[in-house]
N, C-alpha and C. Protein backbone atom coordinates (compact mmCIF):
# COMPACT_ATOMS: atom_id res chain seq x y z
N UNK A 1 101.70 97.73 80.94
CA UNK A 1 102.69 98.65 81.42
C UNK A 1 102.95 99.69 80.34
N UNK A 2 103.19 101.14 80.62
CA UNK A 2 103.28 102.13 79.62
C UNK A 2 104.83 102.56 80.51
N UNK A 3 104.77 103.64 80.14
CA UNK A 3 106.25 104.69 80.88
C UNK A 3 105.34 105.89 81.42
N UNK A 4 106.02 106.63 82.48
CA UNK A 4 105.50 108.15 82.83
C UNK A 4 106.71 108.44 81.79
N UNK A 5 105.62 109.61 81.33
CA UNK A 5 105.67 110.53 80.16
C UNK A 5 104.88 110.21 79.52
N UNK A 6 104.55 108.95 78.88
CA UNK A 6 103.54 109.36 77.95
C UNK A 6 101.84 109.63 78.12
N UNK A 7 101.52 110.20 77.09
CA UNK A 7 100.30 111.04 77.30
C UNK A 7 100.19 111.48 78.65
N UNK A 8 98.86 111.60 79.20
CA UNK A 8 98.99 112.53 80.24
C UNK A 8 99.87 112.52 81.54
N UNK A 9 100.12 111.15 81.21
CA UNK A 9 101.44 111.70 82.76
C UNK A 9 102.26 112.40 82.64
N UNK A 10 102.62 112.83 81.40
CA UNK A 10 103.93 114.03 80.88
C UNK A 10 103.80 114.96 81.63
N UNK A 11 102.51 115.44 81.94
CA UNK A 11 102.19 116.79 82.66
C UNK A 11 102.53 116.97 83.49
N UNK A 12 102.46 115.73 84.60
CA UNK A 12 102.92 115.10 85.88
C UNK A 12 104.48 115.60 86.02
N UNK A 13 105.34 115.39 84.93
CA UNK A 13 106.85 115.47 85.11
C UNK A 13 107.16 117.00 85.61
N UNK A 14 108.55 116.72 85.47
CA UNK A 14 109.23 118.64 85.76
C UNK A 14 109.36 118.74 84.63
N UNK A 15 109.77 120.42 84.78
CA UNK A 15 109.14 121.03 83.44
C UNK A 15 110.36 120.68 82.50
N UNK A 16 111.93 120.48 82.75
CA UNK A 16 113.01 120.14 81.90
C UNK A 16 112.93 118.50 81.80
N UNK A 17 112.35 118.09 82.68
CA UNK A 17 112.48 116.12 82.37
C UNK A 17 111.42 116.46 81.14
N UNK A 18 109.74 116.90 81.19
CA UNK A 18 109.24 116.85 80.22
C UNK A 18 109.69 117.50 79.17
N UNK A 19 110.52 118.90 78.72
CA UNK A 19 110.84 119.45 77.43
C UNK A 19 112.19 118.34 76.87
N UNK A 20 112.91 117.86 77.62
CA UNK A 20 114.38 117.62 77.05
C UNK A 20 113.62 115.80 76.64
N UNK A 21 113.44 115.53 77.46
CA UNK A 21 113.30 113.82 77.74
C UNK A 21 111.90 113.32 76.07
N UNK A 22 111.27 113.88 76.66
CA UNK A 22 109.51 113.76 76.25
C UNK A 22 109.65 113.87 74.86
N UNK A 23 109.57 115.28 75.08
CA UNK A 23 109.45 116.20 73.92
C UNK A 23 110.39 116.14 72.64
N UNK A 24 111.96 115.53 73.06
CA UNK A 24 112.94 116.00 72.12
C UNK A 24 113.36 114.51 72.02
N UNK A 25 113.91 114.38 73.09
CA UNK A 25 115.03 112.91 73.08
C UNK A 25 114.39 111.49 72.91
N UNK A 26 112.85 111.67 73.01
CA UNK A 26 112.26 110.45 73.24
C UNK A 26 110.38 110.66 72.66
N UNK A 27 111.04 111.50 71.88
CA UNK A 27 109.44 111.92 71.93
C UNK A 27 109.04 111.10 70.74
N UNK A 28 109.25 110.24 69.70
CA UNK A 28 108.37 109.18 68.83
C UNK A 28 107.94 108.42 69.72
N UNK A 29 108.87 108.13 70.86
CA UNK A 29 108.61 106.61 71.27
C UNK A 29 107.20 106.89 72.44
N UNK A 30 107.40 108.18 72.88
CA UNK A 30 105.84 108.21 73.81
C UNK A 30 105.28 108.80 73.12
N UNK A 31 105.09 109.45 72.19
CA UNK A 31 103.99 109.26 70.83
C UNK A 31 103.39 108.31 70.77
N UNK A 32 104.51 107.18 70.57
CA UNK A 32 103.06 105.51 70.26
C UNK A 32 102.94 105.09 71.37
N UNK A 33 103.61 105.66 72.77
CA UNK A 33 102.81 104.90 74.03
C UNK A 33 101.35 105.47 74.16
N UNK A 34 101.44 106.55 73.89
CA UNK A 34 100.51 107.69 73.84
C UNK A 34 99.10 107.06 73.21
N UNK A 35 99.44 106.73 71.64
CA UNK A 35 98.25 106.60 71.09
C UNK A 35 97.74 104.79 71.55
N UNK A 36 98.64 103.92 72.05
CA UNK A 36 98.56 102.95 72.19
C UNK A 36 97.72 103.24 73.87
N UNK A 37 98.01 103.82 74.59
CA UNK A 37 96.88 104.12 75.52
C UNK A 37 95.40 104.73 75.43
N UNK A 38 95.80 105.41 74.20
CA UNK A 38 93.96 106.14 73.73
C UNK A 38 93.60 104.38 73.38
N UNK A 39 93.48 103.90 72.44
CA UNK A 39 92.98 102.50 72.02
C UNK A 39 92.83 101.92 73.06
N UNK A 40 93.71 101.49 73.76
CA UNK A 40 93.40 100.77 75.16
C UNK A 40 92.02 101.21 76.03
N UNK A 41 91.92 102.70 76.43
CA UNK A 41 91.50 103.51 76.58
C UNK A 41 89.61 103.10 76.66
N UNK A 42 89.56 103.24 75.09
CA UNK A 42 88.18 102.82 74.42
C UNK A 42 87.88 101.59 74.64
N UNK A 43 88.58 100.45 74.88
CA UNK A 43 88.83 98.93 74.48
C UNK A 43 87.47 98.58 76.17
N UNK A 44 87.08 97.26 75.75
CA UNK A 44 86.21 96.78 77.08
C UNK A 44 87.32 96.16 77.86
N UNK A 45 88.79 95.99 78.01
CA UNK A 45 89.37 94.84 78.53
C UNK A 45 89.50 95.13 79.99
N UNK A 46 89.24 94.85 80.99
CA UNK A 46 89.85 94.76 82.22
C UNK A 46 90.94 95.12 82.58
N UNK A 47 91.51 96.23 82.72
CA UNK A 47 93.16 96.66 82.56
C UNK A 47 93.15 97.48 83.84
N UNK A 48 94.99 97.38 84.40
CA UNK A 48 95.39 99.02 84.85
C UNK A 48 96.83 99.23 84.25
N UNK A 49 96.57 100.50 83.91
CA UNK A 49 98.10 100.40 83.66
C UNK A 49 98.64 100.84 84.55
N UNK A 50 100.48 100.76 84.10
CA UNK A 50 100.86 100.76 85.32
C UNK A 50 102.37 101.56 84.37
N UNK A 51 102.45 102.98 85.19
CA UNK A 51 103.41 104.42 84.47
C UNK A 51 105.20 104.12 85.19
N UNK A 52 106.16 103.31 85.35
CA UNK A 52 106.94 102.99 85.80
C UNK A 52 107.87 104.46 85.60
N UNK A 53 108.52 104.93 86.61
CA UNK A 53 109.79 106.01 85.95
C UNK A 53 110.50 105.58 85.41
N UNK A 54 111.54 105.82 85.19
CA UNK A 54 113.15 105.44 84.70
C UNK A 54 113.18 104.24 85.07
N UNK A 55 113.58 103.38 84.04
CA UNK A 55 114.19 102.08 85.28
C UNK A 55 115.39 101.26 84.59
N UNK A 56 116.29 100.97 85.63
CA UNK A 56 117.14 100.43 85.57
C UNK A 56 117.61 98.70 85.88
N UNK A 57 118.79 97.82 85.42
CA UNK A 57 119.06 96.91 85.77
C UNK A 57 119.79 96.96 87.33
N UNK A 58 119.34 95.73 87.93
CA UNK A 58 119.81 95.80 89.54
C UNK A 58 118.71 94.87 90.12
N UNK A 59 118.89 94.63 91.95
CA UNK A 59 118.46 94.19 92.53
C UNK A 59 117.53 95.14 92.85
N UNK A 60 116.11 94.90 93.09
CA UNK A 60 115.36 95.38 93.39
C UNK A 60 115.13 96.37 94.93
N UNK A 61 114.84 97.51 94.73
CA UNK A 61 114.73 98.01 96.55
C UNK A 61 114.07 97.76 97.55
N UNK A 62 113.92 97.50 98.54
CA UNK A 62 113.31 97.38 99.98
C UNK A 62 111.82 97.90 99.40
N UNK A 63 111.42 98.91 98.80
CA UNK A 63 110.34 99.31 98.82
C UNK A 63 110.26 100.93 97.49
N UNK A 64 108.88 100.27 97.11
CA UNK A 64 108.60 101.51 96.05
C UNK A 64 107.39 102.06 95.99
N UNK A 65 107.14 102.76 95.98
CA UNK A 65 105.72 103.73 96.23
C UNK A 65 105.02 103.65 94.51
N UNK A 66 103.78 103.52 95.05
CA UNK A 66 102.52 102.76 93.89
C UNK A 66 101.15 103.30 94.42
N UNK A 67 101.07 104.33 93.05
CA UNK A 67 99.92 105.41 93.59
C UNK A 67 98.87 105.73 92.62
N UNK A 68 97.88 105.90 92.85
CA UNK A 68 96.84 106.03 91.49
C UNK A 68 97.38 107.92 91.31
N UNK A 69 97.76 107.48 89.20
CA UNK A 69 98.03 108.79 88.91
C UNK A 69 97.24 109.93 89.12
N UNK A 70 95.84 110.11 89.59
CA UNK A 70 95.34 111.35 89.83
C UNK A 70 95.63 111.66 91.45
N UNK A 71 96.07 111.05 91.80
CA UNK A 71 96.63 111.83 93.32
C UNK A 71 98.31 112.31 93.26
N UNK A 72 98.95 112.04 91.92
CA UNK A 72 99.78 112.46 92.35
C UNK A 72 99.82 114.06 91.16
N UNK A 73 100.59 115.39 91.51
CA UNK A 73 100.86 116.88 91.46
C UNK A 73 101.77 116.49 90.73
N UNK A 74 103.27 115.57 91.09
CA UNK A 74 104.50 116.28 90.36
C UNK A 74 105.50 114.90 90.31
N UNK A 75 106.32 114.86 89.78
CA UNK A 75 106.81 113.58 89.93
C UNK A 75 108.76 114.43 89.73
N UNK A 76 108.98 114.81 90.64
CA UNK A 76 109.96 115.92 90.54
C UNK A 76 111.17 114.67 90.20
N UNK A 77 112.09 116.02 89.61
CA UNK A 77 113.66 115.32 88.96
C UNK A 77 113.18 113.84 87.73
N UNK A 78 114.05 112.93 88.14
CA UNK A 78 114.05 111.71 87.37
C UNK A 78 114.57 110.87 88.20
N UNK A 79 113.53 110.24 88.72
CA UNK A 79 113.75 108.96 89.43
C UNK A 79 114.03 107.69 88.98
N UNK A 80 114.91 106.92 89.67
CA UNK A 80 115.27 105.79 88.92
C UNK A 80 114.87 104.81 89.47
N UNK A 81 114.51 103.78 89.04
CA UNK A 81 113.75 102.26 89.53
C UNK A 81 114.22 101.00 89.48
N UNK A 82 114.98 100.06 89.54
CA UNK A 82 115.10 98.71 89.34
C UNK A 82 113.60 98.35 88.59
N UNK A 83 114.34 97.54 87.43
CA UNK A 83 112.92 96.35 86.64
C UNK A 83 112.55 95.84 87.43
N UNK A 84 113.36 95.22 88.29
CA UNK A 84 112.75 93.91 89.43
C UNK A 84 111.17 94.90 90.55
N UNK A 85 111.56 96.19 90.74
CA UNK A 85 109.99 96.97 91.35
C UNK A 85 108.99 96.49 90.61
N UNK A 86 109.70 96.95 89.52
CA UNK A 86 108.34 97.01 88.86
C UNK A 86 107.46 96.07 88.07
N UNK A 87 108.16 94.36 88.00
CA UNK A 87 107.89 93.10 87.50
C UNK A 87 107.21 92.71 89.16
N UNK A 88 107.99 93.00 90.66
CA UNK A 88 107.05 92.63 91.19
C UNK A 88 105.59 92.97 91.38
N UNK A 89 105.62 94.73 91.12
CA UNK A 89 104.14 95.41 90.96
C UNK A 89 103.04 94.79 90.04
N UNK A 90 103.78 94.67 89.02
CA UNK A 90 102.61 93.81 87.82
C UNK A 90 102.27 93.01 88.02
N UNK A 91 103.18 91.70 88.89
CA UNK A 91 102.44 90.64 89.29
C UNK A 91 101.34 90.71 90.43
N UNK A 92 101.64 91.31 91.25
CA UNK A 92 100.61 92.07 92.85
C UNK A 92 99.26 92.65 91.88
N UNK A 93 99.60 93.72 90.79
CA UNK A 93 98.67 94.14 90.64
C UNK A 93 97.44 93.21 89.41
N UNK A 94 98.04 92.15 88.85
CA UNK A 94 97.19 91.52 88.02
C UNK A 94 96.37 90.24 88.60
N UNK A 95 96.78 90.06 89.92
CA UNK A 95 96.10 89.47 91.61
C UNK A 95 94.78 90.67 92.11
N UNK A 96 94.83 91.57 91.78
CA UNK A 96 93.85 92.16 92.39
C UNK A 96 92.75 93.36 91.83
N UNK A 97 91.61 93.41 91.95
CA UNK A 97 90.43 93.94 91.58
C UNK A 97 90.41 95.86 91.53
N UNK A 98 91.14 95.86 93.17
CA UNK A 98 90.70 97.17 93.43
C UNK A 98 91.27 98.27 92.27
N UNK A 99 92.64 97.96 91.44
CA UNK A 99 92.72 99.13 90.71
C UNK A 99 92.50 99.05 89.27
N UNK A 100 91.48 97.84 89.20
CA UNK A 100 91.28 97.78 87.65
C UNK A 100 90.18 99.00 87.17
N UNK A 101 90.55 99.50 86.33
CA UNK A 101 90.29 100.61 85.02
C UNK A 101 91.31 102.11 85.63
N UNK A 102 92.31 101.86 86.57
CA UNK A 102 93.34 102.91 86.56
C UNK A 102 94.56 102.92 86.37
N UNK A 103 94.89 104.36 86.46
CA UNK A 103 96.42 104.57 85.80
C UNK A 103 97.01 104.60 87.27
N UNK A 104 98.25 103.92 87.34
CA UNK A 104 99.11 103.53 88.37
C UNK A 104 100.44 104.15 88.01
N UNK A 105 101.26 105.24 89.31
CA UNK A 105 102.38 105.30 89.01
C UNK A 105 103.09 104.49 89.61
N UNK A 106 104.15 103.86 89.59
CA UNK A 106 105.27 103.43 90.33
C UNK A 106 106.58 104.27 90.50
N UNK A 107 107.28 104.35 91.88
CA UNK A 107 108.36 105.38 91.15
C UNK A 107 109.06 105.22 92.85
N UNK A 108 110.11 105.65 93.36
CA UNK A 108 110.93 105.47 94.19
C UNK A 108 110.32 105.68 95.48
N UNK A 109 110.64 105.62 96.60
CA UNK A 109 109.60 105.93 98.12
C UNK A 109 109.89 107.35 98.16
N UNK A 110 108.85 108.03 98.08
CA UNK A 110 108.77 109.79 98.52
C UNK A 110 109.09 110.00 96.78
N UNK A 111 109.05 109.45 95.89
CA UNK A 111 109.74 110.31 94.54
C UNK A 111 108.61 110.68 93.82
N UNK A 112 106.94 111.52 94.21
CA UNK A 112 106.09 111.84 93.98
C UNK A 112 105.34 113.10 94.63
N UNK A 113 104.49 113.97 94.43
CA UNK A 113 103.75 114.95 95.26
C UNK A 113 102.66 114.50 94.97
N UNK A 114 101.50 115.01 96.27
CA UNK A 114 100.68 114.60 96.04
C UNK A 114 99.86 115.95 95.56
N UNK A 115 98.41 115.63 95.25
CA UNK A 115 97.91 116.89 94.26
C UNK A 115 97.61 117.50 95.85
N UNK A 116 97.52 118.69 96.45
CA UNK A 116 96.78 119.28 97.71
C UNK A 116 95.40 119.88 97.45
């Protein structure tokens, strides 16, 4: 599991979530998500990662949208997530084949564009 923002999903964000958030308020800490994904990156291991938005403590929602990061354009505002989404995603996704060697966003139902 990494965060959206670091490395290339930053691009993905809006343009004030990425300058204020990324760049200023948080920017050591996706620095080393950053370089900790290049290494991964190179590595032979069987992986996907998986780019969670914001997330918060709470009961988990009815439903969260889980998309391979090159289909998604924009990941508008700052969406917020329950941990519990996204502990169930990791478990679903370390059960199954189809998205191993990709980057996965997770993030609220509709809280994504897709690229057109």
């Amino acid at each position: 599991m990494s965060s959206f923002g670091s490395g290339e999903a930053a691009k993905k964000a809006s343009l004030g979530t990425r300058i204020l958030l990324y760049c200023v308020i948080a920017k050591r800490l996706f620095d080393d998500k950053a370089l900790a994904e290049r290494a991964l990156a190179v590595s032979k291991l069987d992986r996907t990662i998986l780019y969670p938005v914001t997330l918060k403590t709470g009961p988990a929602i009815p439903q969260s949208d889980v998309v391979s990061l090159h289909r998604v354009a924009k990941v508008p505002g700052l969406p917020v997530l329950p941990f519990a989404n996204v502990a169930r995603e990791l478990v679903r996704l370390a059960t199954i084949r189809e998205t191993s060697g990709q980057r996965m966003l997770i993030t609220t139902p509709n809280g994504w564009m897709p690229i057109r």
